[in-house]
PDB file of N, CA and C in Angstrom:
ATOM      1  N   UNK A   1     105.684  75.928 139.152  1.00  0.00           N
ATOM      2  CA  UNK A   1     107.112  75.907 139.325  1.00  0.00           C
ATOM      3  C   UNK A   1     107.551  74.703 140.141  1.00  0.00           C
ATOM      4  N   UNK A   2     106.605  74.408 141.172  1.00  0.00           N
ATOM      5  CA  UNK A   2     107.002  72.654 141.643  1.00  0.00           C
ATOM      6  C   UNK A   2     107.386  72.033 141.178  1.00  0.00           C
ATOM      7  N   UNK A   3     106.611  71.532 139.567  1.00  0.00           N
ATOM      8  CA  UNK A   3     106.445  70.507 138.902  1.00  0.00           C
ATOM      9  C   UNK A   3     107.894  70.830 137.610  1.00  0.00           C
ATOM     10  N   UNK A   4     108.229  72.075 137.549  1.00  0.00           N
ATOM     11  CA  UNK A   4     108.895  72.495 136.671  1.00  0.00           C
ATOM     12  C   UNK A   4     110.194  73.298 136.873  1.00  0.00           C
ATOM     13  N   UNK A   5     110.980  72.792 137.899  1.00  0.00           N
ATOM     14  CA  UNK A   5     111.771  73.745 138.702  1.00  0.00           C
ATOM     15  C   UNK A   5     112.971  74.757 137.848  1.00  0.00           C
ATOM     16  N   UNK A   6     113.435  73.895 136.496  1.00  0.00           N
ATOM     17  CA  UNK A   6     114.366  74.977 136.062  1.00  0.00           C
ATOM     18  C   UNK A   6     113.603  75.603 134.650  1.00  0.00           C
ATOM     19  N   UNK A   7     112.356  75.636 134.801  1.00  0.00           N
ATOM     20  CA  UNK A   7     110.789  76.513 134.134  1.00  0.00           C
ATOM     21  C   UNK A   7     111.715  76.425 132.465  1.00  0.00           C
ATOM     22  N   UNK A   8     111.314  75.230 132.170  1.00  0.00           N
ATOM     23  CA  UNK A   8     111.966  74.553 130.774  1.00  0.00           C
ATOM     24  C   UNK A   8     110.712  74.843 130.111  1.00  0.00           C
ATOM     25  N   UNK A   9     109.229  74.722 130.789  1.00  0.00           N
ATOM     26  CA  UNK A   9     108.240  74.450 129.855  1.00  0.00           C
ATOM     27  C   UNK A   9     107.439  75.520 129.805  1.00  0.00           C
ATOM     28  N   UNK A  10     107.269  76.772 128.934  1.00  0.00           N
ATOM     29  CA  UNK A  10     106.417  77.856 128.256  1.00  0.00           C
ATOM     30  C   UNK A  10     105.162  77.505 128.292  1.00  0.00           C
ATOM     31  N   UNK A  11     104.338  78.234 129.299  1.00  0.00           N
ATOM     32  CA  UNK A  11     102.904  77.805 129.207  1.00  0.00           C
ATOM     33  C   UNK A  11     102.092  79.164 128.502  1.00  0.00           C
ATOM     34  N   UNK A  12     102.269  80.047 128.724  1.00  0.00           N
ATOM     35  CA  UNK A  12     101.699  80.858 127.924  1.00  0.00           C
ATOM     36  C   UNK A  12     100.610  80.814 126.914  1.00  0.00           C
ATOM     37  N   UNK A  13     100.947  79.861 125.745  1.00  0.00           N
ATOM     38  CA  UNK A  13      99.886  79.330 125.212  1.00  0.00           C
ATOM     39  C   UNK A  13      99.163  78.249 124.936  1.00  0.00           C
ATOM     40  N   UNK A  14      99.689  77.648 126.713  1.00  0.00           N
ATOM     41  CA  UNK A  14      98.059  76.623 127.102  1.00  0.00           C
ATOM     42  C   UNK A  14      96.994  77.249 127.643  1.00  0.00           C
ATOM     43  N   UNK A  15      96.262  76.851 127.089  1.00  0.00           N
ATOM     44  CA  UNK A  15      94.785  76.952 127.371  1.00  0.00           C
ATOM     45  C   UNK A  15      94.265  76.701 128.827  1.00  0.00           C
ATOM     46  N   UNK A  16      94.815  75.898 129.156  1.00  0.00           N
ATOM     47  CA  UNK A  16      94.287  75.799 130.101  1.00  0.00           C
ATOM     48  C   UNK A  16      95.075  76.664 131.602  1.00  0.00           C
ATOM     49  N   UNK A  17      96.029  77.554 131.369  1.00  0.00           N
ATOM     50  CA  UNK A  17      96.763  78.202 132.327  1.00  0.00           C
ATOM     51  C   UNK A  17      96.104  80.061 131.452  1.00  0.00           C
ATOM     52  N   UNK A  18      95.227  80.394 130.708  1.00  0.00           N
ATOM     53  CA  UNK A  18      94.886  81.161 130.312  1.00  0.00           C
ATOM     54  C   UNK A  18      94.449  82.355 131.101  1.00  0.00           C
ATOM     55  N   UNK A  19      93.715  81.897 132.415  1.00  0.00           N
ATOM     56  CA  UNK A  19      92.979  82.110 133.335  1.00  0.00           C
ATOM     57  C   UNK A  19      93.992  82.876 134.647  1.00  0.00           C
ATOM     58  N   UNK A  20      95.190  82.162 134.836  1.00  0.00           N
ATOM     59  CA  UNK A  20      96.225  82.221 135.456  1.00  0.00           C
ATOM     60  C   UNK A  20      97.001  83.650 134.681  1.00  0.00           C
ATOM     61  N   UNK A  21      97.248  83.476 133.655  1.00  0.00           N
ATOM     62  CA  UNK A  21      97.626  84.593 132.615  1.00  0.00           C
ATOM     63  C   UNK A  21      97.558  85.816 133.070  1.00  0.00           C
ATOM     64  N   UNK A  22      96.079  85.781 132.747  1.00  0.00           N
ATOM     65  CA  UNK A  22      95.179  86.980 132.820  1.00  0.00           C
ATOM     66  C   UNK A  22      95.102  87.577 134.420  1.00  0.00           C
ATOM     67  N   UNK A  23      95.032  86.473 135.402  1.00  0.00           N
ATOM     68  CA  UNK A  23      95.310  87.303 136.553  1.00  0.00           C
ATOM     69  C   UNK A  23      96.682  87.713 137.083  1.00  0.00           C
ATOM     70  N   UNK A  24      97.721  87.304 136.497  1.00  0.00           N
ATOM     71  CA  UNK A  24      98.893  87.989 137.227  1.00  0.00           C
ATOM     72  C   UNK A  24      99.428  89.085 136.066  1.00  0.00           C
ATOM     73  N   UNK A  25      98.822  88.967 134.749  1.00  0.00           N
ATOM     74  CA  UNK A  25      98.749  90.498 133.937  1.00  0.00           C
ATOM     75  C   UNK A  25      97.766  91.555 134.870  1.00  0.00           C
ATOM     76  N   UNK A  26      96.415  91.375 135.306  1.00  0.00           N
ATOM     77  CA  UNK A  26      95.765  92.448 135.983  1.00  0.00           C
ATOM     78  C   UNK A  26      96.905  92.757 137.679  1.00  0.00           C
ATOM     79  N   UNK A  27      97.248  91.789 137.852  1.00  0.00           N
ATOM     80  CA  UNK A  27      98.243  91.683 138.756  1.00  0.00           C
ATOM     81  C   UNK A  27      99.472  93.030 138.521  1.00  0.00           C
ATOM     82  N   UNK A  28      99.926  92.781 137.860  1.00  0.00           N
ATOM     83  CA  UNK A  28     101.011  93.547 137.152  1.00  0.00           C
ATOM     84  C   UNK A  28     100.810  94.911 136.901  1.00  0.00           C
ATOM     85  N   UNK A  29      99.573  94.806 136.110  1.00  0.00           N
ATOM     86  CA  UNK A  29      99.109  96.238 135.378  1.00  0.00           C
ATOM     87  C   UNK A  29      98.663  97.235 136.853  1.00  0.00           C
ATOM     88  N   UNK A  30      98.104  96.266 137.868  1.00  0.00           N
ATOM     89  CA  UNK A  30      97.674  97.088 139.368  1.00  0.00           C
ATOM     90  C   UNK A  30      99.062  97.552 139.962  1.00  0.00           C
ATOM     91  N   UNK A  31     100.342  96.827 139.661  1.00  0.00           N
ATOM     92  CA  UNK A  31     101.236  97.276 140.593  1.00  0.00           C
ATOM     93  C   UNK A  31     101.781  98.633 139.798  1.00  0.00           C
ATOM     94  N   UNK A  32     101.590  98.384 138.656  1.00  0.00           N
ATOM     95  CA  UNK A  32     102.072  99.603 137.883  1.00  0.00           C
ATOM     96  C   UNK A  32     101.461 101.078 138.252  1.00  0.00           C
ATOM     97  N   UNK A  33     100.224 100.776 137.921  1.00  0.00           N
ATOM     98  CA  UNK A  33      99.374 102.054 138.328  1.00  0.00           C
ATOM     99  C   UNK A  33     100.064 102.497 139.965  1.00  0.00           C
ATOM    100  N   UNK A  34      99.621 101.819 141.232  1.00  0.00           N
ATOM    101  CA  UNK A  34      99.928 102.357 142.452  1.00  0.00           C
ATOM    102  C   UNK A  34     101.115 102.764 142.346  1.00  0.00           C
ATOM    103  N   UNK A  35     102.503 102.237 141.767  1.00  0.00           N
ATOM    104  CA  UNK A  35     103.286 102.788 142.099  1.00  0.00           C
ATOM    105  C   UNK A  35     103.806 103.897 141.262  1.00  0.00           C
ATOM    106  N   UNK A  36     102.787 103.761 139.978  1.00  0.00           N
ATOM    107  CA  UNK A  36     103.487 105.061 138.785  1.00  0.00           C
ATOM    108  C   UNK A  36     104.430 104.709 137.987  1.00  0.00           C
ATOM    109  N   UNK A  37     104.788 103.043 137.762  1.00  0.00           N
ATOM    110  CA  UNK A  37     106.045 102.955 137.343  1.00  0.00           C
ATOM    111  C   UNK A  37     106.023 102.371 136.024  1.00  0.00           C
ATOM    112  N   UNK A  38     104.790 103.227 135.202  1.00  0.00           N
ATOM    113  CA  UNK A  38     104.488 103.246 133.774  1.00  0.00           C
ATOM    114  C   UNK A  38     105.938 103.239 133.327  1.00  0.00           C
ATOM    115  N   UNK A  39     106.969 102.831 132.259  1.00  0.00           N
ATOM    116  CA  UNK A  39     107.893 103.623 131.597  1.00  0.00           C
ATOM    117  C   UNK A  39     107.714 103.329 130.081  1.00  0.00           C
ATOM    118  N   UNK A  40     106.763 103.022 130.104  1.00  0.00           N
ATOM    119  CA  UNK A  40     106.027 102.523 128.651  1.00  0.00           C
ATOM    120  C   UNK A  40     107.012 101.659 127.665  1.00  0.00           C
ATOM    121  N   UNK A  41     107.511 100.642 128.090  1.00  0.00           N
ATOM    122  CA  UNK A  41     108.211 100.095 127.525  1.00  0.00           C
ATOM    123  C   UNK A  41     107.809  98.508 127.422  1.00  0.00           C
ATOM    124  N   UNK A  42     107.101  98.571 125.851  1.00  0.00           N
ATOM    125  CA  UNK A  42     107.239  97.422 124.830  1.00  0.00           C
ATOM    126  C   UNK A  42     107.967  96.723 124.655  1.00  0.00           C
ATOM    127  N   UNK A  43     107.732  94.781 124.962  1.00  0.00           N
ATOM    128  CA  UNK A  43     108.589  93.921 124.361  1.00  0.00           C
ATOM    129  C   UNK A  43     108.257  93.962 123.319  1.00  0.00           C
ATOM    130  N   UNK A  44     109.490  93.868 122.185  1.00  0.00           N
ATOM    131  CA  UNK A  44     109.455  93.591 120.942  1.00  0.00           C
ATOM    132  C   UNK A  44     110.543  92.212 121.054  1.00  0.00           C
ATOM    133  N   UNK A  45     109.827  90.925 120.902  1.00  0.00           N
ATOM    134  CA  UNK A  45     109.839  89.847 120.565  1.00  0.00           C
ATOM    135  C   UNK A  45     109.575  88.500 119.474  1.00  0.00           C
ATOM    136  N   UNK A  46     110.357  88.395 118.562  1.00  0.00           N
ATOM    137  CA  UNK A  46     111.757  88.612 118.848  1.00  0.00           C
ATOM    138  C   UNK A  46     112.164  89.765 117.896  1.00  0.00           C
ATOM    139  N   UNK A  47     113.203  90.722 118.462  1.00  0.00           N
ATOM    140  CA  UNK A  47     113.628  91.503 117.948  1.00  0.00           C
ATOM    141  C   UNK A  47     114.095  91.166 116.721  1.00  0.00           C
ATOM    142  N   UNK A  48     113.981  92.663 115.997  1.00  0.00           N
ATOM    143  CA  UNK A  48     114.434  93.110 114.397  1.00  0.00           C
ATOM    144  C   UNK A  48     115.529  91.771 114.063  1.00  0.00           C
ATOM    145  N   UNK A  49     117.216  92.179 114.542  1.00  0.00           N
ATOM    146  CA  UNK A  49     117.918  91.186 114.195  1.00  0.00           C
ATOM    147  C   UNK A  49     117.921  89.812 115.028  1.00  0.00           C
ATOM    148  N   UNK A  50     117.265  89.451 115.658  1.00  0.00           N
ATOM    149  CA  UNK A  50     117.327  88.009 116.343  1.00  0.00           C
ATOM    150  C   UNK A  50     117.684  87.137 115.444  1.00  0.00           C
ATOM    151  N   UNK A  51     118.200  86.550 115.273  1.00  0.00           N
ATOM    152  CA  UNK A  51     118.573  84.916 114.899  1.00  0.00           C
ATOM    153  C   UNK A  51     118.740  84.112 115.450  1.00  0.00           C
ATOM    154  N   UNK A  52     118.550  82.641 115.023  1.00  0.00           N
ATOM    155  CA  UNK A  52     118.272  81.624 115.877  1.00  0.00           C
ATOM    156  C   UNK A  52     120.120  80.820 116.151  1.00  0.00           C
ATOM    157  N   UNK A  53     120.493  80.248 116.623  1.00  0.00           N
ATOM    158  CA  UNK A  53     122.131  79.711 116.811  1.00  0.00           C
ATOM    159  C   UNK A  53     122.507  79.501 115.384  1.00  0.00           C
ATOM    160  N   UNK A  54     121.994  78.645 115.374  1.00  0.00           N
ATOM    161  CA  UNK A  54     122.124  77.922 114.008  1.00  0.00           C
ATOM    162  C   UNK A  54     122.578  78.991 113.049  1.00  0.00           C
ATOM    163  N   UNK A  55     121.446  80.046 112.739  1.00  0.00           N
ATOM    164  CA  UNK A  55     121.553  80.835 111.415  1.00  0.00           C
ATOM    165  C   UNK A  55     122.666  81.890 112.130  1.00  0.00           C
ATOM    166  N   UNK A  56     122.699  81.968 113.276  1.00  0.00           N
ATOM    167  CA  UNK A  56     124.003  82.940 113.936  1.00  0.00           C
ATOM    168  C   UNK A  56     125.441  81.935 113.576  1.00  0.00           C
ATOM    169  N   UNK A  57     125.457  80.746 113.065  1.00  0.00           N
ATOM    170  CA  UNK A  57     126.517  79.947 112.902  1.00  0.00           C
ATOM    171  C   UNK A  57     127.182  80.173 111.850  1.00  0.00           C
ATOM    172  N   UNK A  58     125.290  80.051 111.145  1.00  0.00           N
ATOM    173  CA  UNK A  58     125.966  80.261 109.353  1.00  0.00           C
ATOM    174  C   UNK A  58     126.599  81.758 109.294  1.00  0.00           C
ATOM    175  N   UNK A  59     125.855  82.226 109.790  1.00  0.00           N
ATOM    176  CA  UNK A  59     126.284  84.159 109.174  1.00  0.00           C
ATOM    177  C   UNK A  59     127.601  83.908 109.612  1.00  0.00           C
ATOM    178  N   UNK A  60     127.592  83.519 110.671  1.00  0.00           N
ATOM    179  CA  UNK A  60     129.663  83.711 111.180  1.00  0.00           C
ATOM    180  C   UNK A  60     130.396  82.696 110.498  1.00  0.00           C
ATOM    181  N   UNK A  61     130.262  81.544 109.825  1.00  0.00           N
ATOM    182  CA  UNK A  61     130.992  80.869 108.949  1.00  0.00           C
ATOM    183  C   UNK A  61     131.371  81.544 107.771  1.00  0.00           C
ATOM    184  N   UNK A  62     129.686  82.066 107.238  1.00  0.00           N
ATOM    185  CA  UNK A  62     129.951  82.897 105.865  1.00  0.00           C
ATOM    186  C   UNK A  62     130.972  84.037 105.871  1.00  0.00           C
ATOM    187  N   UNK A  63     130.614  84.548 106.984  1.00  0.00           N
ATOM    188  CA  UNK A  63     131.139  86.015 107.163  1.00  0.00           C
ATOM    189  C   UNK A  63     132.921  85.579 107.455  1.00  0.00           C
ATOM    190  N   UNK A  64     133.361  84.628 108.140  1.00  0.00           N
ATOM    191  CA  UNK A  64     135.000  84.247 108.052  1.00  0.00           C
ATOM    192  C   UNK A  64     135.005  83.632 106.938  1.00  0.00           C
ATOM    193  N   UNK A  65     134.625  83.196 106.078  1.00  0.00           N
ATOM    194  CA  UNK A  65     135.070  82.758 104.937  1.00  0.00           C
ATOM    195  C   UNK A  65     135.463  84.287 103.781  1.00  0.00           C
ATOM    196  N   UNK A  66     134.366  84.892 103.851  1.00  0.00           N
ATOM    197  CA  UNK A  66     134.470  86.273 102.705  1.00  0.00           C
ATOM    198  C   UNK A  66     136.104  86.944 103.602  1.00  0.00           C
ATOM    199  N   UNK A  67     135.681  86.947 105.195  1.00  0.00           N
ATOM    200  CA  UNK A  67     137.153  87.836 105.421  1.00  0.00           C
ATOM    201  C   UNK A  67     138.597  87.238 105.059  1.00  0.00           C
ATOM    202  N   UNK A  68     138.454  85.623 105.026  1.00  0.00           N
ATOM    203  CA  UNK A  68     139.511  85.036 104.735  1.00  0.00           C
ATOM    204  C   UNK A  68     139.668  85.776 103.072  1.00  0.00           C
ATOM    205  N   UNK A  69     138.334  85.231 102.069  1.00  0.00           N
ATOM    206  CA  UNK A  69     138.892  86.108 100.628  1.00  0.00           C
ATOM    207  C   UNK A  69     139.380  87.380 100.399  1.00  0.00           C
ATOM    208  N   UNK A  70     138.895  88.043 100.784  1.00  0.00           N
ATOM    209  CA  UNK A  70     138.974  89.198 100.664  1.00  0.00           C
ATOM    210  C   UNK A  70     140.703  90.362 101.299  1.00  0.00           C
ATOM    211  N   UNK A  71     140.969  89.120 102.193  1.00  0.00           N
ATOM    212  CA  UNK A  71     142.464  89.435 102.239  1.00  0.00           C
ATOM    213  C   UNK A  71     143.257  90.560 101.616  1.00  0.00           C
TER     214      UNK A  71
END
């Protein structure tokens, strides 16, 4: 985070921060257990309807154009 202060750059799948990964997941998974605060809740990434801007542009262009026809 020094080197990267407004954390622009996704390391996740460098290789070489793999190691790092893995210990603040066992990290995580330990705080869970002591405190019980399982709530079993799955990221689903990216979700069902996600769209990217762009294709969120088109759908809303398309979609005011049909409401304009459809008048």
């Amino acid at each position: 985070m020094k080197t990267d202060l407004l954390e622009m750059n996704n390391l996740v799948d460098n290789d070489d921060y793999q190691k790092v990964i893995q210990h603040l997941d066992q990290m995580l998974q330990t705080h869970i257990e002591r405190t019980e605060d399982d709530w079993g809740i799955e990221a689903i990434f990216p979700p069902p309807n996600f769209r990217l801007m762009r294709e969120g542009n088109e759908y809303f262009k398309e979609l005011g154009q049909k409401a304009m026809v459809e008048d």
